[in-house]
Protein backbone atom coordinates (compact mmCIF):
# COMPACT_ATOMS: atom_id res chain seq x y z
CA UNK A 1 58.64 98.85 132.82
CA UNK A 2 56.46 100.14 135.32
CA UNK A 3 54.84 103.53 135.07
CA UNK A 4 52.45 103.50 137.62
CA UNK A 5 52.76 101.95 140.93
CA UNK A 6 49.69 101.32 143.64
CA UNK A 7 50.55 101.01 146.70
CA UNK A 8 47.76 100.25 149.64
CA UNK A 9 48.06 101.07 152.95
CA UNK A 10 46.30 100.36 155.90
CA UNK A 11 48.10 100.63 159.62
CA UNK A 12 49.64 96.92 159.48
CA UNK A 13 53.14 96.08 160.50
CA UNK A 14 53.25 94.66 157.00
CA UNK A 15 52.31 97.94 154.97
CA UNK A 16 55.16 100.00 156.99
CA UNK A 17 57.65 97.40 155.47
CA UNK A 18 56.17 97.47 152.13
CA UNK A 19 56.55 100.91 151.79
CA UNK A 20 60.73 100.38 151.92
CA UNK A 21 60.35 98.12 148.31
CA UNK A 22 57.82 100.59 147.01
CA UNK A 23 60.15 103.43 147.57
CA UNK A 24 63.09 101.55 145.75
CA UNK A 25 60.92 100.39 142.83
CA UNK A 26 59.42 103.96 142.47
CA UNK A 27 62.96 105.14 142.66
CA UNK A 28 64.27 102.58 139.87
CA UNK A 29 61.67 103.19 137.03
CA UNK A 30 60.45 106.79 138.17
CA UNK A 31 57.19 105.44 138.18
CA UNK A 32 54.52 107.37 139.55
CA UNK A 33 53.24 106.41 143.04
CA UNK A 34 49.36 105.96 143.96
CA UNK A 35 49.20 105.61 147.63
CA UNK A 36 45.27 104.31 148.44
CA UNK A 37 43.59 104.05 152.19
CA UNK A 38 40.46 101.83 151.80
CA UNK A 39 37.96 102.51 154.30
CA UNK A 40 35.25 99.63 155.10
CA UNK A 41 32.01 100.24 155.11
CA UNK A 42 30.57 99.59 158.85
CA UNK A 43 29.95 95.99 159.61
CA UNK A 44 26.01 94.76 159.48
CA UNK A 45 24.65 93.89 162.77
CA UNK A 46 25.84 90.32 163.92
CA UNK A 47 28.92 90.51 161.28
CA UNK A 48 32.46 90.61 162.90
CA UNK A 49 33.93 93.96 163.36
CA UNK A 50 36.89 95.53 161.10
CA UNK A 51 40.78 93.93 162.13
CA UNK A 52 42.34 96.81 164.20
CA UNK A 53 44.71 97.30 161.10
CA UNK A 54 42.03 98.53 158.80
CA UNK A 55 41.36 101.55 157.64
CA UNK A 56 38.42 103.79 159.72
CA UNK A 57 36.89 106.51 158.45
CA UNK A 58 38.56 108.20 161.54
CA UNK A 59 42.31 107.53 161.03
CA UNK A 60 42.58 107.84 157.16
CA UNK A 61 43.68 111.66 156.76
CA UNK A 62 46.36 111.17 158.98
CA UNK A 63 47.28 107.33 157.47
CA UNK A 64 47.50 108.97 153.90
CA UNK A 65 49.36 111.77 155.45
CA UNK A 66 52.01 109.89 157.11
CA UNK A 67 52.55 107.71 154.33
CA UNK A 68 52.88 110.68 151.43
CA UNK A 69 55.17 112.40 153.83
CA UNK A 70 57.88 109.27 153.80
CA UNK A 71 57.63 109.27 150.44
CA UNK A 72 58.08 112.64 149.77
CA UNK A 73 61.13 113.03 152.30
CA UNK A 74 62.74 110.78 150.36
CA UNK A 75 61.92 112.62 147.06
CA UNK A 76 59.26 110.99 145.67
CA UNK A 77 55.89 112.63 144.27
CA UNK A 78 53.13 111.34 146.18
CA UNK A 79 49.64 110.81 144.79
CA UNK A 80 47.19 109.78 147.65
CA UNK A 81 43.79 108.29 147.17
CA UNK A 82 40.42 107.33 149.80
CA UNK A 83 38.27 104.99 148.86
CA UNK A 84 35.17 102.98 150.66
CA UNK A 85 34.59 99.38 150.25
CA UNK A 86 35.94 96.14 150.42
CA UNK A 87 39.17 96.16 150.42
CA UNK A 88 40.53 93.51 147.58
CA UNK A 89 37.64 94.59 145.44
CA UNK A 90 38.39 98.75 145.65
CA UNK A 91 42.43 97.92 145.47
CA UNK A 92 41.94 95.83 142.38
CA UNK A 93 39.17 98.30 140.76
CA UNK A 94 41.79 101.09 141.45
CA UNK A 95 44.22 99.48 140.32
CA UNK A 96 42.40 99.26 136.57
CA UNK A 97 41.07 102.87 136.71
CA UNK A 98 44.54 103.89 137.35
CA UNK A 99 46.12 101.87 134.85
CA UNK A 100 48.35 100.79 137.01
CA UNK A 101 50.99 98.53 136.10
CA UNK A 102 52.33 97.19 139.44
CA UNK A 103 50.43 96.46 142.98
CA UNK A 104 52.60 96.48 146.06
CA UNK A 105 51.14 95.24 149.24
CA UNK A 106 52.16 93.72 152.48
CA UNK A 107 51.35 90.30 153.59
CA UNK A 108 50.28 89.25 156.93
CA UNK A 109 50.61 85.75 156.38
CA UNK A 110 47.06 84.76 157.25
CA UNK A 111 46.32 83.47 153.99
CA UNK A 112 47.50 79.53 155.19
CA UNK A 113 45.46 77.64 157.61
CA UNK A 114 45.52 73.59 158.54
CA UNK A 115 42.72 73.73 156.10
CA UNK A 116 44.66 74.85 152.88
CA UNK A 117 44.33 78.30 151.98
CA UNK A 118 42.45 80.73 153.35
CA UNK A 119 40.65 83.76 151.59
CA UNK A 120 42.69 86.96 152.51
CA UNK A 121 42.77 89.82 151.27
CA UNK A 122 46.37 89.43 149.54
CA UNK A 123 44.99 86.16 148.56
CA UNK A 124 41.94 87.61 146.41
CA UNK A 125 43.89 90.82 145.21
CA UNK A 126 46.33 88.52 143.43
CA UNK A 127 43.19 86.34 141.77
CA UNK A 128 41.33 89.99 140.87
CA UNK A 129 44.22 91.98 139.83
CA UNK A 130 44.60 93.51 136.48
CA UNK A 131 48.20 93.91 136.37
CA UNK A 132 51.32 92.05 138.93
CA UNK A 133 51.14 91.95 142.52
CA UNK A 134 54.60 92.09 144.35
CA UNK A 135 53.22 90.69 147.72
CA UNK A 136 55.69 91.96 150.49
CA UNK A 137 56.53 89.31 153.63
């Protein structure tokens, strides 16, 4: 069923327990396993800076390193991937130059405000996929 599995990471709470259910699925259909780091561009001038939990240019080798090594200890072949840009948009155009057929990612819960929903990341991966999204609590 599902052949290819991409899995971002970033250094969220989330991601670390979203990495468990990627494991098992990976396990179950000996899929193959994309992990992807996306690194943001720096901010503009007067734009807000990056949430601590995203990627920097400066903690992404060792990110992508960490992560392939779980993986791997558990016997899984690891493929890892670096990207720049905006996060939903590089996960989702990965995603289709991959071919993948399954996107696992954490959720911070941040998508819900008083004011209805908000426009996460999670949030606008699921609208811009091209395949499922297993969003991870």
């Amino acid at each position: 069923m599902f052949k290819t599995i991409l899995f971002p990471v970033d250094q969220s709470r989330e991601a670390r327990e979203a990495a468990d259910v990627a494991l098992n699925l990976v396990k179950m259909y000996q899929a193959n396993l994309v992990i992807l780091a996306v690194v943001e561009p720096e901010p503009e001038p007067g734009q807000e800076p990056h949430s601590e939990t995203m990627t920097s240019p400066e903690n992404v080798a060792e990110l992508l390193a960490e992560a392939q090594g779980m993986f791997q200890d558990a016997g899984v072949e690891v493929k890892t991937m670096e990207r720049q840009g905006k996060p939903a948009f590089t996960i989702c155009d990965v995603a289709d130059e991959i071919e993948a057929d399954l996107i696992i990612i954490g959720s911070r819960g941040t998508g819900l405000t008083e004011q209805g929903p908000a426009d996460s990341v999670t949030n606008r991966i699921i609208n811009l996929s091209p395949c499922p999204v297993l969003v991870v609590p």
